[in-house]
C-alpha atoms as a PDB file:
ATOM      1  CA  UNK A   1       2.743  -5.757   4.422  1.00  0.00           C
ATOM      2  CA  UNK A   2       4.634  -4.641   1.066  1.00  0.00           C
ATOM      3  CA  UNK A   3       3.567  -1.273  -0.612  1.00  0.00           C
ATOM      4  CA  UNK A   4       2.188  -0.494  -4.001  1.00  0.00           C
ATOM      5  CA  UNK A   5       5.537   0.094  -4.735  1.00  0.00           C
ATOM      6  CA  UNK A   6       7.496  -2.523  -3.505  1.00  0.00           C
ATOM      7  CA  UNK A   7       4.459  -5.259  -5.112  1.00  0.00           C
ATOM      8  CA  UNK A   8       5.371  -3.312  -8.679  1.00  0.00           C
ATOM      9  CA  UNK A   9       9.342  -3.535  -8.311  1.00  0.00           C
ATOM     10  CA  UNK A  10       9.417  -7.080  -6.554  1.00  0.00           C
ATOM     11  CA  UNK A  11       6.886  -7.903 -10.268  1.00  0.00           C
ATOM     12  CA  UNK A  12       9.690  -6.251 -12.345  1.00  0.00           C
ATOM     13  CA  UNK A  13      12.003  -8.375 -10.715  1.00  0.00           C
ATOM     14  CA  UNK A  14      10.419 -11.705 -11.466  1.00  0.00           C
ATOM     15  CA  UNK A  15       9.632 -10.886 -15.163  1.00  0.00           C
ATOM     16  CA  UNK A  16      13.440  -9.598 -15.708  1.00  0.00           C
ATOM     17  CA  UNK A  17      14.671 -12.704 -14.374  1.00  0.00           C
ATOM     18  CA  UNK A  18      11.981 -14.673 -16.357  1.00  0.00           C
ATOM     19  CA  UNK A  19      13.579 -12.858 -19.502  1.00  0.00           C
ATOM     20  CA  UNK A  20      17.205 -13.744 -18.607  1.00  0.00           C
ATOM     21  CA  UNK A  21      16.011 -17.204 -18.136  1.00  0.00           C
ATOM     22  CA  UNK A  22      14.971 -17.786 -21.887  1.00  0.00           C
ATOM     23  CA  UNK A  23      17.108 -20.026 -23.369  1.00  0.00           C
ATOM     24  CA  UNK A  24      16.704 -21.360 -27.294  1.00  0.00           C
ATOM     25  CA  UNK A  25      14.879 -24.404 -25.665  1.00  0.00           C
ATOM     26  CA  UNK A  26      12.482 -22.725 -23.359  1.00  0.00           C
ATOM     27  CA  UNK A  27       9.061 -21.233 -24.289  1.00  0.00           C
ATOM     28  CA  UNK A  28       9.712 -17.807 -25.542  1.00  0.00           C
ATOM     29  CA  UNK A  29      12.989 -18.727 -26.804  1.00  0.00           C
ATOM     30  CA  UNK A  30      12.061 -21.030 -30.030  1.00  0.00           C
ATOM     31  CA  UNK A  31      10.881 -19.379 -33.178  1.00  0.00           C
ATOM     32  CA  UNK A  32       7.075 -19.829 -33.591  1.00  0.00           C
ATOM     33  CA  UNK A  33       6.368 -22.704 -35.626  1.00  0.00           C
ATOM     34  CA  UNK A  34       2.160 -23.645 -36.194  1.00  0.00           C
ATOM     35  CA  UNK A  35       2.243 -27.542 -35.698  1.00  0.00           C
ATOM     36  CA  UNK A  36       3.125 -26.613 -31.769  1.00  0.00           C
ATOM     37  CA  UNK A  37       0.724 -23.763 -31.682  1.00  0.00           C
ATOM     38  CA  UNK A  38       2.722 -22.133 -29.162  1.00  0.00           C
ATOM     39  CA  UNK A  39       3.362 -18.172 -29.655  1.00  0.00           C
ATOM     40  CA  UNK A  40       7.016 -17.822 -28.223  1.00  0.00           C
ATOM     41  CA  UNK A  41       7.749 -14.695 -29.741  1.00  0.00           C
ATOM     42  CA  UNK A  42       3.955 -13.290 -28.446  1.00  0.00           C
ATOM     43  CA  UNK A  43       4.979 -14.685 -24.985  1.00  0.00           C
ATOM     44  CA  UNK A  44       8.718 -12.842 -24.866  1.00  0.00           C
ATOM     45  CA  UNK A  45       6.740  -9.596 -26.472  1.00  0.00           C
ATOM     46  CA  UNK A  46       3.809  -9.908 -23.772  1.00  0.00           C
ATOM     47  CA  UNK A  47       7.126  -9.638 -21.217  1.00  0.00           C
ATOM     48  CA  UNK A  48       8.914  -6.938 -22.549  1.00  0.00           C
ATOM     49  CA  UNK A  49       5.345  -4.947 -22.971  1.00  0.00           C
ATOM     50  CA  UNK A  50       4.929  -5.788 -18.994  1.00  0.00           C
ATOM     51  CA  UNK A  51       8.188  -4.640 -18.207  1.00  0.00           C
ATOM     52  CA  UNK A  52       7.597  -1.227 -19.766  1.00  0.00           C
ATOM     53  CA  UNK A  53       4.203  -0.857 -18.518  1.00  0.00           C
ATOM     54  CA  UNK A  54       5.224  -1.835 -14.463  1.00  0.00           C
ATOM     55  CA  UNK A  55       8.655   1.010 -14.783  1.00  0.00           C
ATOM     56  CA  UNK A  56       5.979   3.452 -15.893  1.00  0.00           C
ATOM     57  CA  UNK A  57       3.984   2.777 -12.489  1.00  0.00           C
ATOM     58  CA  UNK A  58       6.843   2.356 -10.764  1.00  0.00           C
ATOM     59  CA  UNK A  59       8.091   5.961 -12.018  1.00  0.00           C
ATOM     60  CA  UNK A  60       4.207   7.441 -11.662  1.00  0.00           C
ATOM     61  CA  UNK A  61       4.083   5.697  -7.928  1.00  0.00           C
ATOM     62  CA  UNK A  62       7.808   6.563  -6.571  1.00  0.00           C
ATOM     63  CA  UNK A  63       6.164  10.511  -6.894  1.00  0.00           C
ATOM     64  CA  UNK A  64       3.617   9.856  -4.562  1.00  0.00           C
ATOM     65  CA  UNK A  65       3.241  10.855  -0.764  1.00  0.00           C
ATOM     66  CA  UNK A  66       1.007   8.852   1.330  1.00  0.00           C
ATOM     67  CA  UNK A  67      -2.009   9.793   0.584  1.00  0.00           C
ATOM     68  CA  UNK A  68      -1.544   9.200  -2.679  1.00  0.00           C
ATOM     69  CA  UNK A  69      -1.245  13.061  -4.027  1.00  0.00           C
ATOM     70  CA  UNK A  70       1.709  13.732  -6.307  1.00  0.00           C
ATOM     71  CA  UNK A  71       4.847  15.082  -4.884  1.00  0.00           C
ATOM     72  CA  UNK A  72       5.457  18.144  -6.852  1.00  0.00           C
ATOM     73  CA  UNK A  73       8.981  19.545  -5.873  1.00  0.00           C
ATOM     74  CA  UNK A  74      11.331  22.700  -7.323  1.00  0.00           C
ATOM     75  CA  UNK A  75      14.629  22.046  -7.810  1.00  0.00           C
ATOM     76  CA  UNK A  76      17.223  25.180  -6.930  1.00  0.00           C
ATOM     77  CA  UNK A  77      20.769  25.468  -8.112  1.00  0.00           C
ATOM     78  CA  UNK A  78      22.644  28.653  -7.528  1.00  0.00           C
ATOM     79  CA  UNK A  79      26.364  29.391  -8.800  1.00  0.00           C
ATOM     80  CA  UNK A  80      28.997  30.783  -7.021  1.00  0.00           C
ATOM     81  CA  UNK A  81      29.528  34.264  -7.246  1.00  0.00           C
END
């Protein structure tokens, strides 16, 4: 069974290749134009808004542990005397 995690990135997937797939000819690709009634540039906006919202989980979930806490780490650097 996929994670949380690996549901959101194999989502992120699909709608990136969905957006490399538009074409001038496919929905999302044409201008809007009202005798269609078809909201292309909505539809390629709705994506893109998708997109950002799923890498925001995807950054919020990939700082989880298990049991769903965050994972709060310190990060060290020390220079060479």
């Amino acid at each position: 069974m996929a994670t949380f995690l690996e549901n959101l990135q194999t989502r992120r997937n699909a709608i990136a290749a969905e957006l490399a797939a538009i074409t001038s000819s496919a929905a999302g690709g044409k201008p809007n134009a009202s005798a269609t009634g078809i909201d292309h540039v909505g539809y390629k906006d709705g994506l893109y808004r998708e997109l950002r919202e799923i890498n925001e989980q995807i950054a919020a979930a990939a700082n989880l542990n298990a049991d769903g806490t965050v994972s709060t780490w310190e990060h060290v650097s020390e220079g060479i005397p």
